[in-house]
C-alpha atoms as a PDB file:
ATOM      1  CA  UNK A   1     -30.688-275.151 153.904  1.00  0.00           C
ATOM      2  CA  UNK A   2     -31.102-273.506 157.139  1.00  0.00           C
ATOM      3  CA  UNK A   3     -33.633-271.030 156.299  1.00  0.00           C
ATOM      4  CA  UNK A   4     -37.309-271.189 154.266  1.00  0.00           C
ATOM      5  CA  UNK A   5     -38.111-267.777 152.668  1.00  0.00           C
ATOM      6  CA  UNK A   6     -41.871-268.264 152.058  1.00  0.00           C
ATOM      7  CA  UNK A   7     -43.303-265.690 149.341  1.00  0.00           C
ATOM      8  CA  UNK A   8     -45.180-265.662 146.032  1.00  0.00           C
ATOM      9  CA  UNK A   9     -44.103-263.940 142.747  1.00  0.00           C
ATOM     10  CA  UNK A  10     -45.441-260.410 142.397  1.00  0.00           C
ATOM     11  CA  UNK A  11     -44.757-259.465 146.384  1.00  0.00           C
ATOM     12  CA  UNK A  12     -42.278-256.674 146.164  1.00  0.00           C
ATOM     13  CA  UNK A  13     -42.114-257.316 149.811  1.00  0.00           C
ATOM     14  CA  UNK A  14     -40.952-260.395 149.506  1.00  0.00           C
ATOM     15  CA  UNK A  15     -38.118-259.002 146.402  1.00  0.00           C
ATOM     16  CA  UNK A  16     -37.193-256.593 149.195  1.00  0.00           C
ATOM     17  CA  UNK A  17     -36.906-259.735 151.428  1.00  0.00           C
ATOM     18  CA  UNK A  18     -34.804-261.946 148.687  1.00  0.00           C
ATOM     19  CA  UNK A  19     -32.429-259.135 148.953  1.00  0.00           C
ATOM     20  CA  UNK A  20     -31.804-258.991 152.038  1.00  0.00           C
ATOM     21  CA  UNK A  21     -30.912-262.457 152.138  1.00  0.00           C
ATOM     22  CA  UNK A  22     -28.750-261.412 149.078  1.00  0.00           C
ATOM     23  CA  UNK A  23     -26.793-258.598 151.029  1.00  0.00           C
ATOM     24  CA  UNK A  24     -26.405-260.392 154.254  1.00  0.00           C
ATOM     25  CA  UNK A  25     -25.236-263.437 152.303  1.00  0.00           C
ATOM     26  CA  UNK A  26     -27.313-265.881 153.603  1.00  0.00           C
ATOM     27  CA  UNK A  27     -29.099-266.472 150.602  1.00  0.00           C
ATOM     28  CA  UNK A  28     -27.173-269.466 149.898  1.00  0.00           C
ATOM     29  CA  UNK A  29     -28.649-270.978 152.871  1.00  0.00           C
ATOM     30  CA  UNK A  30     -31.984-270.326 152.182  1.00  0.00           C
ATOM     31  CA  UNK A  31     -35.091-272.030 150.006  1.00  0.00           C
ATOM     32  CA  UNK A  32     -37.901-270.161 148.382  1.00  0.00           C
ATOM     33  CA  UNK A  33     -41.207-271.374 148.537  1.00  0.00           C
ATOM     34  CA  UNK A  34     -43.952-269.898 146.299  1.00  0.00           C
ATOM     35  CA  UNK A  35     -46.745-270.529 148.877  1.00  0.00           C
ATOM     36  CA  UNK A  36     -49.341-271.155 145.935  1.00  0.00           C
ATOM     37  CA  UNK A  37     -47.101-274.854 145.397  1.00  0.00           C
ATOM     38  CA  UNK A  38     -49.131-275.891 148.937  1.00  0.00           C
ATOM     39  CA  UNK A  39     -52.479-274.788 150.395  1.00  0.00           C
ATOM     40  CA  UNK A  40     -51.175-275.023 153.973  1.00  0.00           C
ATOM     41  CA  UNK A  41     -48.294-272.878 152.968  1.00  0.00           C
ATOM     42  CA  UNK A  42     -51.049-270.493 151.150  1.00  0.00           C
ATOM     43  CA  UNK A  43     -53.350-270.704 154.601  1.00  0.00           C
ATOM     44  CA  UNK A  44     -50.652-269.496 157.078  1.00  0.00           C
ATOM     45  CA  UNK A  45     -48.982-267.253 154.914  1.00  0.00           C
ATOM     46  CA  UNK A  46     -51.220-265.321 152.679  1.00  0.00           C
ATOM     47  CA  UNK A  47     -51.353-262.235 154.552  1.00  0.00           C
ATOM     48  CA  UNK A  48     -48.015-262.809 156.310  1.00  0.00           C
ATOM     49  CA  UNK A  49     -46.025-262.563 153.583  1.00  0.00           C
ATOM     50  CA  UNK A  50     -42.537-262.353 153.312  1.00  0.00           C
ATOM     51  CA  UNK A  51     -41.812-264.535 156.199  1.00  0.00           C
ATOM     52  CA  UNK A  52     -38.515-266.196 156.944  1.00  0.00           C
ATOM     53  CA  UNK A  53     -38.162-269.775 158.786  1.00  0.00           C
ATOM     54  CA  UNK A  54     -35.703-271.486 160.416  1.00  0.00           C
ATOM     55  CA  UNK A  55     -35.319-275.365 160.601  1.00  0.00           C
ATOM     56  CA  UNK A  56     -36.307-275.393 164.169  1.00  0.00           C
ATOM     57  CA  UNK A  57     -39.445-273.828 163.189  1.00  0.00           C
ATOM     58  CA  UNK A  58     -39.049-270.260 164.734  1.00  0.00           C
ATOM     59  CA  UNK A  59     -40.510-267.461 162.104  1.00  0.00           C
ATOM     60  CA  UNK A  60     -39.211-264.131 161.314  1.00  0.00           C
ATOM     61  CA  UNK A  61     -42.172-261.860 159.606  1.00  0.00           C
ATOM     62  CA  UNK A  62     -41.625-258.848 157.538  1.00  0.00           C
ATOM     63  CA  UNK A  63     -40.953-256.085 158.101  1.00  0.00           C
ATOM     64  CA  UNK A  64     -36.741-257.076 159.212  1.00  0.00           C
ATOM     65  CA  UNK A  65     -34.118-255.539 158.659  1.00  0.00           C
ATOM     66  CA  UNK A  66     -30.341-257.075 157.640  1.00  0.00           C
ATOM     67  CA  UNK A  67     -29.323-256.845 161.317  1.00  0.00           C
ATOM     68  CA  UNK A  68     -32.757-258.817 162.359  1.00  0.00           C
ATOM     69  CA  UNK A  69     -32.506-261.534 159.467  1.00  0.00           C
ATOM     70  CA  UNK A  70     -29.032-262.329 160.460  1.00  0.00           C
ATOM     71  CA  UNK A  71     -29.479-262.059 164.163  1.00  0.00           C
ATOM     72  CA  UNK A  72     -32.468-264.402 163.520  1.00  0.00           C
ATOM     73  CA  UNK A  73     -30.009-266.964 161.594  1.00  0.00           C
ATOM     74  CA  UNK A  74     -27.655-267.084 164.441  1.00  0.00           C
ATOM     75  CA  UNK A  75     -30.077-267.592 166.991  1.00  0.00           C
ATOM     76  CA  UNK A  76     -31.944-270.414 165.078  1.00  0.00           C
ATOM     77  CA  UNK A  77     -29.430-272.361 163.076  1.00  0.00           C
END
């Protein structure tokens, strides 16, 4: 995996975000994390949320576009 999609269930921001991953096809690549599973997860993210991040640790916050998200992945992966 080369990308973390951090989100929670019930975010339509973050369904708008899963498809983006979807149509840029990079969702293959990337892990969802329900940031309830982890209270550090729910601490940096709660009112973040969708945020995309890379193995090197860069972040990509909402709102992004296609373009951005895969910009983002070529930059960072």
């Amino acid at each position: 995996m080369t990308l973390t999609l951090f989100s929670t269930d019930g975010c339509h921001l973050c369904e708008q975000a899963r498809a983006l991953l979807e149509q840029t096809g990079l969702a293959a690549q990337a892990e969802i994390k329900d940031i309830i599973d982890d209270e550090q997860w729910l601490e940096a993210y709660r009112i973040r949320i969708p945020v995309v991040r890379s193995t090197d640790g860069a972040e990509l916050d909402w709102p992004f576009t296609a373009d951005e998200l895969l910009a983002f992945n070529q930059e960072h992966s």
